[in-house]
N, C-alpha and C. Protein backbone atom coordinates (compact mmCIF):
# COMPACT_ATOMS: atom_id res chain seq x y z
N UNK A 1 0.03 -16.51 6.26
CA UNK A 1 -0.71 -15.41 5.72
C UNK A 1 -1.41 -15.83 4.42
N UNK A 2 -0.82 -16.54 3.60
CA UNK A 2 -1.22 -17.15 2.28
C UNK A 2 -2.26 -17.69 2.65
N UNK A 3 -2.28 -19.05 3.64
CA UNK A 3 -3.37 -19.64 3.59
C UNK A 3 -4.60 -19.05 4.51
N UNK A 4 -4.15 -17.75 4.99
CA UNK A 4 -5.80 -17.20 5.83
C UNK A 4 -6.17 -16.44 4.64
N UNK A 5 -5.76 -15.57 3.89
CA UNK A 5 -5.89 -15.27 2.53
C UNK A 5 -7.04 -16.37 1.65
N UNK A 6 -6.23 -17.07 1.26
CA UNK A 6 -6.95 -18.26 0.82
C UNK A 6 -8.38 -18.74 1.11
N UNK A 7 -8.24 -19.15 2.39
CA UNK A 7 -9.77 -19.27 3.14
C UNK A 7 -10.32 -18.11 2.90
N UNK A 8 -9.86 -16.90 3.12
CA UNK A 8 -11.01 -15.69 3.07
C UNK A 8 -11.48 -15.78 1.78
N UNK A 9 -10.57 -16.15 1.13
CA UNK A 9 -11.85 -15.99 -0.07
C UNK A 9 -12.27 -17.29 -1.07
N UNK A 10 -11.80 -18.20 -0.25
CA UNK A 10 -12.62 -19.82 0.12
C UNK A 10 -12.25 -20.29 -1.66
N UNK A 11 -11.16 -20.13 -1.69
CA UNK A 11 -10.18 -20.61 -2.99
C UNK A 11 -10.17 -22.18 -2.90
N UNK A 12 -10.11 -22.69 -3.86
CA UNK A 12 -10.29 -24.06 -4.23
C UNK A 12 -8.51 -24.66 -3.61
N UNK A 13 -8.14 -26.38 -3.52
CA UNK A 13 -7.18 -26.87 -3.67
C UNK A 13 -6.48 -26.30 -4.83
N UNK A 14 -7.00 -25.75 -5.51
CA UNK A 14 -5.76 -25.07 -7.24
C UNK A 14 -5.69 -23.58 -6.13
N UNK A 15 -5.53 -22.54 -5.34
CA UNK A 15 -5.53 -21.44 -5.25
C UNK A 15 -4.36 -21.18 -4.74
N UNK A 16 -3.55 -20.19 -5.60
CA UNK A 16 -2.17 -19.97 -4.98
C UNK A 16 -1.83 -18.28 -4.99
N UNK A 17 -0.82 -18.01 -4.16
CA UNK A 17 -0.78 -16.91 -3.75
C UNK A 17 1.03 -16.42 -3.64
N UNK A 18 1.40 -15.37 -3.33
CA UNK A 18 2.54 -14.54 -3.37
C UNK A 18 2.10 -13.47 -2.26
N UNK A 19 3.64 -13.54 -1.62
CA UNK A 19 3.89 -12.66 -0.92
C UNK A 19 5.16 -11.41 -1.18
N UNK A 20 4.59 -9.70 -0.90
CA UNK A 20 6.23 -8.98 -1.10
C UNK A 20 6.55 -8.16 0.26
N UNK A 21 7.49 -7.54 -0.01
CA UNK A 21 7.85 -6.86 0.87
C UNK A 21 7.93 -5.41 0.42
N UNK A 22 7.27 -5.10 -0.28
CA UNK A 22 7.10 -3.68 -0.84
C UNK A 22 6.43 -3.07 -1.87
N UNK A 23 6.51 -1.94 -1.94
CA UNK A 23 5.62 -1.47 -3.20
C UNK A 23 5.95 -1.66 -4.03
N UNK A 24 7.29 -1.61 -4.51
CA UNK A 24 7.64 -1.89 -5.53
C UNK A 24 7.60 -3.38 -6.33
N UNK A 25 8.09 -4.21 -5.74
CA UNK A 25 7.64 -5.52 -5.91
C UNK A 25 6.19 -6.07 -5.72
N UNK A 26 5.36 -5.18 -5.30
CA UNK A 26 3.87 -5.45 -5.26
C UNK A 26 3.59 -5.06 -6.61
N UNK A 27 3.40 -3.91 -6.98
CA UNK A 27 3.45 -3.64 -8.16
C UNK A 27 3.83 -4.37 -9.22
N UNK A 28 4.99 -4.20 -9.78
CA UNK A 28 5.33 -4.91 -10.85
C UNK A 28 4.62 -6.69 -10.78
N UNK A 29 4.78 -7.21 -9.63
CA UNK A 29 3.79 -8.66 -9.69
C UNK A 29 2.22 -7.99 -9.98
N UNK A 30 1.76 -7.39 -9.87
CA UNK A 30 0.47 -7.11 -10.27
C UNK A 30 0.35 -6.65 -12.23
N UNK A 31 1.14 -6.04 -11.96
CA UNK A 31 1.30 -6.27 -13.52
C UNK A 31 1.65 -7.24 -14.78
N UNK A 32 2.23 -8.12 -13.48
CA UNK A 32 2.86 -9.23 -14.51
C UNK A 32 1.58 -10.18 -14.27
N UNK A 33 0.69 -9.91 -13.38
CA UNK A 33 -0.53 -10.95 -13.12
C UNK A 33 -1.36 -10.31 -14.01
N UNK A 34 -1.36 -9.34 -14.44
CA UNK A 34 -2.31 -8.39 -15.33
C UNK A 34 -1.70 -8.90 -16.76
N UNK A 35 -0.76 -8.80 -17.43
CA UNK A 35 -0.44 -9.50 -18.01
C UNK A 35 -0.49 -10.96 -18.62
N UNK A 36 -0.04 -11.52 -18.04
CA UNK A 36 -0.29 -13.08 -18.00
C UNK A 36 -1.67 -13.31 -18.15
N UNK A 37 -2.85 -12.45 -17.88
CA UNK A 37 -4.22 -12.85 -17.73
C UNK A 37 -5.04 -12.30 -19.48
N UNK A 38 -3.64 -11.66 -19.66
CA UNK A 38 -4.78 -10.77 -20.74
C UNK A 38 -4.04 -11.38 -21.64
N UNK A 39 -2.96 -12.07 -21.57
CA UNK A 39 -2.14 -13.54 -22.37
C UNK A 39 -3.39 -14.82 -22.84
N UNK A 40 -3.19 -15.27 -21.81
CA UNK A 40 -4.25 -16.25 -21.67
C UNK A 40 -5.82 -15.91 -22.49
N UNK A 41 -6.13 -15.04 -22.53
CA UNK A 41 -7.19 -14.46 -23.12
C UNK A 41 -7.13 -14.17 -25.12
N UNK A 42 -5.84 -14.14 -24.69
CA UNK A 42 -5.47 -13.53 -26.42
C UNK A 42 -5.35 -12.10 -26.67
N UNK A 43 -5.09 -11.33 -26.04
CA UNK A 43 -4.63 -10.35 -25.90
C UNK A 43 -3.07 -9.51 -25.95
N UNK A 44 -2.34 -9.86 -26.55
CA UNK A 44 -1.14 -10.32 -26.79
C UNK A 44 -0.80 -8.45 -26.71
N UNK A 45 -1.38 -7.43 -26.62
CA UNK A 45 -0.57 -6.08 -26.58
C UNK A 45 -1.38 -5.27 -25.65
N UNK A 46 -1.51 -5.89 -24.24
CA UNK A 46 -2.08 -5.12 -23.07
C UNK A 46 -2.11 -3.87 -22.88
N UNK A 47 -2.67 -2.69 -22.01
CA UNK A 47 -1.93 -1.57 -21.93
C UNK A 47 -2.82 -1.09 -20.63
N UNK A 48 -2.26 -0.16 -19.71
CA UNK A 48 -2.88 0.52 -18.48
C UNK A 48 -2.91 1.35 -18.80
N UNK A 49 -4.12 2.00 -18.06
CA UNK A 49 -3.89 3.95 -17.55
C UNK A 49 -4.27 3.88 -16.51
N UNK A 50 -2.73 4.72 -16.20
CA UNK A 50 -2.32 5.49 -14.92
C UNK A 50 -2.55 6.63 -14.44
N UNK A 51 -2.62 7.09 -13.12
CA UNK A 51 -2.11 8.83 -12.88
C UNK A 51 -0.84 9.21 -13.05
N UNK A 52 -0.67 10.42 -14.05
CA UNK A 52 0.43 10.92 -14.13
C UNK A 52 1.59 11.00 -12.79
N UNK A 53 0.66 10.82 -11.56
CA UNK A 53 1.73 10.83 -10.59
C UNK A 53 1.46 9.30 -9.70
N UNK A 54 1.53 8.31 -10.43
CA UNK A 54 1.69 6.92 -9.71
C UNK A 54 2.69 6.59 -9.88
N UNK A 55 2.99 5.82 -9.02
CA UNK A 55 4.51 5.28 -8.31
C UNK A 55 5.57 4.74 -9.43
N UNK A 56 6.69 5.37 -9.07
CA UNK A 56 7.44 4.61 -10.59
C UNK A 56 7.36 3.50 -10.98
N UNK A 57 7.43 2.71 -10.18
CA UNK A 57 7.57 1.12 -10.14
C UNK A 57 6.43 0.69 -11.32
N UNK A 58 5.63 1.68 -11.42
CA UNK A 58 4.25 1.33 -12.87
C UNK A 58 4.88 1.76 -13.75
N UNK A 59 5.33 2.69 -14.02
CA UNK A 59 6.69 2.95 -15.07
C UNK A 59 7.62 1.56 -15.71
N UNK A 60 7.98 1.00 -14.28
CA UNK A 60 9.09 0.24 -14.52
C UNK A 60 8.75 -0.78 -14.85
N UNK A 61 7.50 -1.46 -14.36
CA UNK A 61 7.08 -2.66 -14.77
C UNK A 61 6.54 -2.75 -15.89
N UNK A 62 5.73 -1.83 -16.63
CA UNK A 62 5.53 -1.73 -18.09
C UNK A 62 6.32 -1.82 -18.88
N UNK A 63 7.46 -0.94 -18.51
CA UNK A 63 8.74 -1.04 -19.43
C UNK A 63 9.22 -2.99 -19.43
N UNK A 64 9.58 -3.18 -17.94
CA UNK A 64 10.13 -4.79 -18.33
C UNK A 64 9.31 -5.51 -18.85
N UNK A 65 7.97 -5.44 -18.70
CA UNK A 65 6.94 -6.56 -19.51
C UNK A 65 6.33 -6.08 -20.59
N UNK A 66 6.60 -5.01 -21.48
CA UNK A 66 6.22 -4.49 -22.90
C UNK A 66 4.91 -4.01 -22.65
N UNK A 67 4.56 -3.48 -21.28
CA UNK A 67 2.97 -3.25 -21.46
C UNK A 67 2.73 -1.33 -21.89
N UNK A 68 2.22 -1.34 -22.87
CA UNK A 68 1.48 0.14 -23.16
C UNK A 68 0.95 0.95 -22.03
N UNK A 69 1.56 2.04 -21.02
CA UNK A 69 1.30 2.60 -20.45
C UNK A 69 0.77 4.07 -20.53
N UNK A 70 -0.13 4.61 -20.75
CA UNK A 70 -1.19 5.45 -20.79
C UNK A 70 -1.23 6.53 -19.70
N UNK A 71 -0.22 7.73 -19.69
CA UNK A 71 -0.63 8.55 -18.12
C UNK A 71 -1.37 9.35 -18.34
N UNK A 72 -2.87 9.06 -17.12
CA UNK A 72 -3.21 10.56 -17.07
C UNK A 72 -2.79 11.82 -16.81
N UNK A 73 -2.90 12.88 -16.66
CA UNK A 73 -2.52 14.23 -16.30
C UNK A 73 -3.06 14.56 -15.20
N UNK A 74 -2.64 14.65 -14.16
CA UNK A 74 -3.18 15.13 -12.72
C UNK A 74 -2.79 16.58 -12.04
N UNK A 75 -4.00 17.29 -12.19
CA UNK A 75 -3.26 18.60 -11.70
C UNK A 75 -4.36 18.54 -10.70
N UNK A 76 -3.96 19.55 -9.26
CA UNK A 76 -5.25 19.86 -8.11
C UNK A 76 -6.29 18.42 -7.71
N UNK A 77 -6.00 17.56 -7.62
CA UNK A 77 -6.32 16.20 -7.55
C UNK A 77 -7.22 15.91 -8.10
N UNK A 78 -7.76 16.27 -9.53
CA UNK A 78 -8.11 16.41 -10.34
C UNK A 78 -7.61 15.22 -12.04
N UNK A 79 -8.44 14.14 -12.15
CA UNK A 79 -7.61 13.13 -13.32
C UNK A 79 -8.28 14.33 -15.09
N UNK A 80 -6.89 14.77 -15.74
CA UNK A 80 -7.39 15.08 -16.95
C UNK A 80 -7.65 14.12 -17.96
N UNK A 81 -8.95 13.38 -18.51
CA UNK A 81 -8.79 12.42 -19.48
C UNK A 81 -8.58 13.07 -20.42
N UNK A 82 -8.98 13.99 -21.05
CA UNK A 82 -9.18 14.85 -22.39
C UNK A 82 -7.54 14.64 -22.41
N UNK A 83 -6.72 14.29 -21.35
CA UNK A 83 -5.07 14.61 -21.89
C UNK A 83 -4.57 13.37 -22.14
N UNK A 84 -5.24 12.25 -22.07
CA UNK A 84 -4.80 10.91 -22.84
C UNK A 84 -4.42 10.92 -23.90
């Protein structure tokens, strides 16, 4: 799966990849790839915004990797920014 991945999007000999078995572990690796990137950059105090009703696991992964998490307010499927 990695390497049809790979080809699809015609990644060099350096292109590497991860596999999960869930949302939850999808998540938090996306954050820690979100992380690590805004590392590298110099960005040393990252932060997301979320919908008030996204999956805990964005909760949880902010918490283990120190990232500033930001919820919006979602009422009637409707995102409130004014409630940032």
């Amino acid at each position: 799966m990695l390497n049809f991945t790979l080809d699809l999007f015609k990644a060099d000999e350096n292109g590497i990849g991860i596999t999960t078995f869930g949302g939850t572990d999808s998540i938090a690796n996306a954050v820690l790839a979100y992380k690590l990137k805004y590392l590298a950059w110099g960005i040393t105090k990252p932060n997301i915004v979320g919908s008030s009703n996204s999956h805990v696991a964005l909760n949880r992964a902010c918490w283990y990797y120190n990232i500033e998490l930001w919820l919006v307010p979602y009422k009637n499927f409707k995102l409130n920014l004014k409630g940032i």
